[in-house]
C-alpha atoms as a PDB file:
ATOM      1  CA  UNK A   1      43.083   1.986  -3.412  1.00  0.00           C
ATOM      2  CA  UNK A   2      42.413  -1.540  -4.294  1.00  0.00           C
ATOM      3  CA  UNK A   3      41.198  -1.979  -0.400  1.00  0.00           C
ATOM      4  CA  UNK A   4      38.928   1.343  -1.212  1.00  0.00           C
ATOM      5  CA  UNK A   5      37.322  -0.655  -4.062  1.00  0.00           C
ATOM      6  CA  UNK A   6      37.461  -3.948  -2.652  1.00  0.00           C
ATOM      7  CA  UNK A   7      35.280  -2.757   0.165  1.00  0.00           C
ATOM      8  CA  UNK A   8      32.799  -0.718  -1.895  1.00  0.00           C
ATOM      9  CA  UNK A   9      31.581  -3.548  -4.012  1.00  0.00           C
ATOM     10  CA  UNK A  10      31.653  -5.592  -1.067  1.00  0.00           C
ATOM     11  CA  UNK A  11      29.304  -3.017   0.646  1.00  0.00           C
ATOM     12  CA  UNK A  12      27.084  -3.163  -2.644  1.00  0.00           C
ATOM     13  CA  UNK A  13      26.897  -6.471  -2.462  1.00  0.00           C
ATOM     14  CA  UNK A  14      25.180  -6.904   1.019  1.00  0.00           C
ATOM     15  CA  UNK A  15      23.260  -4.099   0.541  1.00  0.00           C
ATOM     16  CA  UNK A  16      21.856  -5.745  -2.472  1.00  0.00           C
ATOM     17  CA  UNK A  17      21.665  -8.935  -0.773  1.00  0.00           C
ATOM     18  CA  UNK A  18      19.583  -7.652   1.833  1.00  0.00           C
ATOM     19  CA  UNK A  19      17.176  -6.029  -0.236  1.00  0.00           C
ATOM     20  CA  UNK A  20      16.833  -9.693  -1.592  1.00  0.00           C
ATOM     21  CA  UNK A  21      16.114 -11.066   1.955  1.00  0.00           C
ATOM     22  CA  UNK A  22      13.978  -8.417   2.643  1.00  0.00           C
ATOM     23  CA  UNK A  23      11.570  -8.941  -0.531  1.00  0.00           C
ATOM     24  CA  UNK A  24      11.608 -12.391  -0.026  1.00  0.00           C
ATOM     25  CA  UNK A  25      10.833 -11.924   4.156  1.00  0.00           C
ATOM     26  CA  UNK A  26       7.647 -10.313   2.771  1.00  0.00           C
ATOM     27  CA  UNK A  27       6.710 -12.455   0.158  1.00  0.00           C
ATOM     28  CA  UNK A  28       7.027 -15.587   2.992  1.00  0.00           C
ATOM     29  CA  UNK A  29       4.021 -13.660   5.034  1.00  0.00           C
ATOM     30  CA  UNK A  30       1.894 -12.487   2.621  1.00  0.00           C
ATOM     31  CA  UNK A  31      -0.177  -9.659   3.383  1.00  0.00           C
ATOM     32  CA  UNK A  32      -3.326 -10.509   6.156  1.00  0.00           C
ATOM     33  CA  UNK A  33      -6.622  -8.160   5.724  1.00  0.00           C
ATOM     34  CA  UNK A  34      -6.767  -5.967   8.645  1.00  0.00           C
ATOM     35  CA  UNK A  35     -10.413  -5.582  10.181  1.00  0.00           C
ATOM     36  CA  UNK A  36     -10.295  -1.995   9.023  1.00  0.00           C
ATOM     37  CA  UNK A  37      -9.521  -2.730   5.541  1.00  0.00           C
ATOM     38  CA  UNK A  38     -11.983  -5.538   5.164  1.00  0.00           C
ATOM     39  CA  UNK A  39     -14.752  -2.941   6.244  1.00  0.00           C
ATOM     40  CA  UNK A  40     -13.731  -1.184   3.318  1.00  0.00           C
ATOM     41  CA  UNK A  41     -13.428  -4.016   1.034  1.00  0.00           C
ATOM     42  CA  UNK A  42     -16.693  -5.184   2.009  1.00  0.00           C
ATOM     43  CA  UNK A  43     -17.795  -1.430   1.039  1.00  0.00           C
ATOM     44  CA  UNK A  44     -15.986  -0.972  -2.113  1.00  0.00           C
ATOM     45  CA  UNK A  45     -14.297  -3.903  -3.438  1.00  0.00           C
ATOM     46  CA  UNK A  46     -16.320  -6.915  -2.922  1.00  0.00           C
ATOM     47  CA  UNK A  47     -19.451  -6.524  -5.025  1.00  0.00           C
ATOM     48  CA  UNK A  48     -17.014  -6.735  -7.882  1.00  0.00           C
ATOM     49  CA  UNK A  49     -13.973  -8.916  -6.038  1.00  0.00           C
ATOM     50  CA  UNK A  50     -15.570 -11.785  -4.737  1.00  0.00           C
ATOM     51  CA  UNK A  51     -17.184 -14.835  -5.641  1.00  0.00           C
ATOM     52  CA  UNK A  52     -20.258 -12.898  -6.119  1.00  0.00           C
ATOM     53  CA  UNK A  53     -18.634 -10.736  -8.151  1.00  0.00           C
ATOM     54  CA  UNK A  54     -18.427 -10.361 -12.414  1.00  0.00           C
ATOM     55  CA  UNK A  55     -15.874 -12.563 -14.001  1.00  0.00           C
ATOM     56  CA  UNK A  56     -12.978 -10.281 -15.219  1.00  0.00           C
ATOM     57  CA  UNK A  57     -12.726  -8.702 -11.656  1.00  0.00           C
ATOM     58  CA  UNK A  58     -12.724 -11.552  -9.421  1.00  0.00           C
ATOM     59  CA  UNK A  59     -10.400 -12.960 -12.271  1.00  0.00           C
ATOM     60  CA  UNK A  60      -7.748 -10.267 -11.164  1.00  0.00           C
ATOM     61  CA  UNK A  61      -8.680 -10.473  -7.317  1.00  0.00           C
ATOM     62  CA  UNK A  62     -11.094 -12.600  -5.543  1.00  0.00           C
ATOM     63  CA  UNK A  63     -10.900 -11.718  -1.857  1.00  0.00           C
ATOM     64  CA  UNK A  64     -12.799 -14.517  -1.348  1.00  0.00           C
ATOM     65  CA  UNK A  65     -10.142 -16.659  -2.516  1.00  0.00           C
ATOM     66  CA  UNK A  66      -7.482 -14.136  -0.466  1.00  0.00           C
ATOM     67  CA  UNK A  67      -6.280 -17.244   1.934  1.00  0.00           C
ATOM     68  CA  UNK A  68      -5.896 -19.809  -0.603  1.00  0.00           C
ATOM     69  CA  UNK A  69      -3.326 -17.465  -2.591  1.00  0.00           C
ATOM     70  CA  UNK A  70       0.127 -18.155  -2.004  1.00  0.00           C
ATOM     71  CA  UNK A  71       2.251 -15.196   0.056  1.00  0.00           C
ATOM     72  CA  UNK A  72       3.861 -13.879  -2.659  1.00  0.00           C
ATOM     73  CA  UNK A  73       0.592 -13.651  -4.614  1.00  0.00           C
ATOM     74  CA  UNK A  74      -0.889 -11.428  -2.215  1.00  0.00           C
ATOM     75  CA  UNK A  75       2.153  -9.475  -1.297  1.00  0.00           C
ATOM     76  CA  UNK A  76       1.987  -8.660  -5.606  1.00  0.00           C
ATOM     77  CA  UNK A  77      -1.761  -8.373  -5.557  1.00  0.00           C
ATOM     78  CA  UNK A  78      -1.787  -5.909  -2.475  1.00  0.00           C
ATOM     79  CA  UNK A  79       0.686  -3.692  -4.012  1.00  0.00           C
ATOM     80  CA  UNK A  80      -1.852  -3.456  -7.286  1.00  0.00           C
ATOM     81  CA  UNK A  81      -4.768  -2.741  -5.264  1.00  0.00           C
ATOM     82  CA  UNK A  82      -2.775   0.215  -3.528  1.00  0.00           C
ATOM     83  CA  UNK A  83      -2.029   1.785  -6.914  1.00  0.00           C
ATOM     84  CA  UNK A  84      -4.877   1.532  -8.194  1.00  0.00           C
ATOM     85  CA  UNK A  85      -6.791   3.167  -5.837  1.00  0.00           C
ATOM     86  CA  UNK A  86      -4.374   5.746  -4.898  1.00  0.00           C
ATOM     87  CA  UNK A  87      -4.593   6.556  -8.665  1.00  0.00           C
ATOM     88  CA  UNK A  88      -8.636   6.812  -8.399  1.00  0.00           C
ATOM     89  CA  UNK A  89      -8.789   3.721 -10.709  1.00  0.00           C
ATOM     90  CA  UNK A  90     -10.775   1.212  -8.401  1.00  0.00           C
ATOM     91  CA  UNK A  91     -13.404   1.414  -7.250  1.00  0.00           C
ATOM     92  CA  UNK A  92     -14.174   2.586 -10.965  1.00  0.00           C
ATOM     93  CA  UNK A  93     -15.873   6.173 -10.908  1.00  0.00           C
ATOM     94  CA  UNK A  94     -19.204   4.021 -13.108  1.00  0.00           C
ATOM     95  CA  UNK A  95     -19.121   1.805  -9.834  1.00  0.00           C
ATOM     96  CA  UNK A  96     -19.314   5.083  -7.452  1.00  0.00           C
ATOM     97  CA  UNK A  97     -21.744   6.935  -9.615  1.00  0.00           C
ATOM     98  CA  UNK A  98     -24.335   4.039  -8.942  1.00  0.00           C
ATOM     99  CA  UNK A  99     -23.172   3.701  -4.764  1.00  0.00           C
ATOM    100  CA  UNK A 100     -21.360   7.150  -3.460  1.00  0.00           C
ATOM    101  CA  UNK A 101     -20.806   5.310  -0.526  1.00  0.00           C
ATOM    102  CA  UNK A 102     -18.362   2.929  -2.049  1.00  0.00           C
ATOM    103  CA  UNK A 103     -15.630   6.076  -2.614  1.00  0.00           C
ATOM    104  CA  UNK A 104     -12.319   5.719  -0.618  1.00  0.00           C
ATOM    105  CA  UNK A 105     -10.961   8.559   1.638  1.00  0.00           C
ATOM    106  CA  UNK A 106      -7.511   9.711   1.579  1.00  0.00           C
ATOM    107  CA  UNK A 107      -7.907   7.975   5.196  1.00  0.00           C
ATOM    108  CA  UNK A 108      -9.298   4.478   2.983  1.00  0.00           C
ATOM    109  CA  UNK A 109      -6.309   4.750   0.636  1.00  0.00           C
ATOM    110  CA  UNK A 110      -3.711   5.383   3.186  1.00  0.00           C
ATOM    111  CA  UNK A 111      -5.565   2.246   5.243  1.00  0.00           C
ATOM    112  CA  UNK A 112      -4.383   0.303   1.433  1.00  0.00           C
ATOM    113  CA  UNK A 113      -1.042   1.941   1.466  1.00  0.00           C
ATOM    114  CA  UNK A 114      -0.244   0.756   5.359  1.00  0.00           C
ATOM    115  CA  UNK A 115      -1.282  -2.774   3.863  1.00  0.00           C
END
């Protein structure tokens, strides 16, 4: 029994560990922009996300900055972007009302969600 025990929280343990290694593997390579998703930033994101862009926006994400943050920053940052617009919150409907063409696909958003 106390072998039983022994090796279950030892099995929890490396199992937790490696969930540790694994976040941190991902957070050491941050997350490159893939030519198809920076065809859709440049559709929908940059106007707003960019140097160009109004100050709250590019506050939260500058893609023009995207290199000069550290891995873990855009391993964080990517994960926002995907909820957001998997939820339909970016680009922001007032953003698509004034350029249709800047509305994600479910193709677009699974193109974030692969990122």
């Amino acid at each position: 029994m106390k072998n039983f025990l022994l090796t279950g929280v030892f099995t929890l343990l490396i199992c937790l560990f490696s969930g540790f290694i694994i976040s941190a593997q991902q957070q050491e390579k941050g997350k490159a922009i893939t030519k198809d998703l920076s065809q859709i930033i440049n559709r929908s994101c940059a106007a707003c996300h960019s140097d160009k862009g109004s100050g709250m926006a590019k506050m939260k994400v500058n893609f023009d900055k995207w290199q000069g943050y550290s891995a873990g920053k855009q391993v964080k940052l990517a994960q926002k972007c995907y909820q957001e617009v998997s939820k339909g919150g970016m680009p922001p409907k007032s953003f698509i009302k004034n350029y249709p063409g800047a509305a994600l696909s479910p193709a677009e958003i699974e193109i974030f969600r692969n990122w």
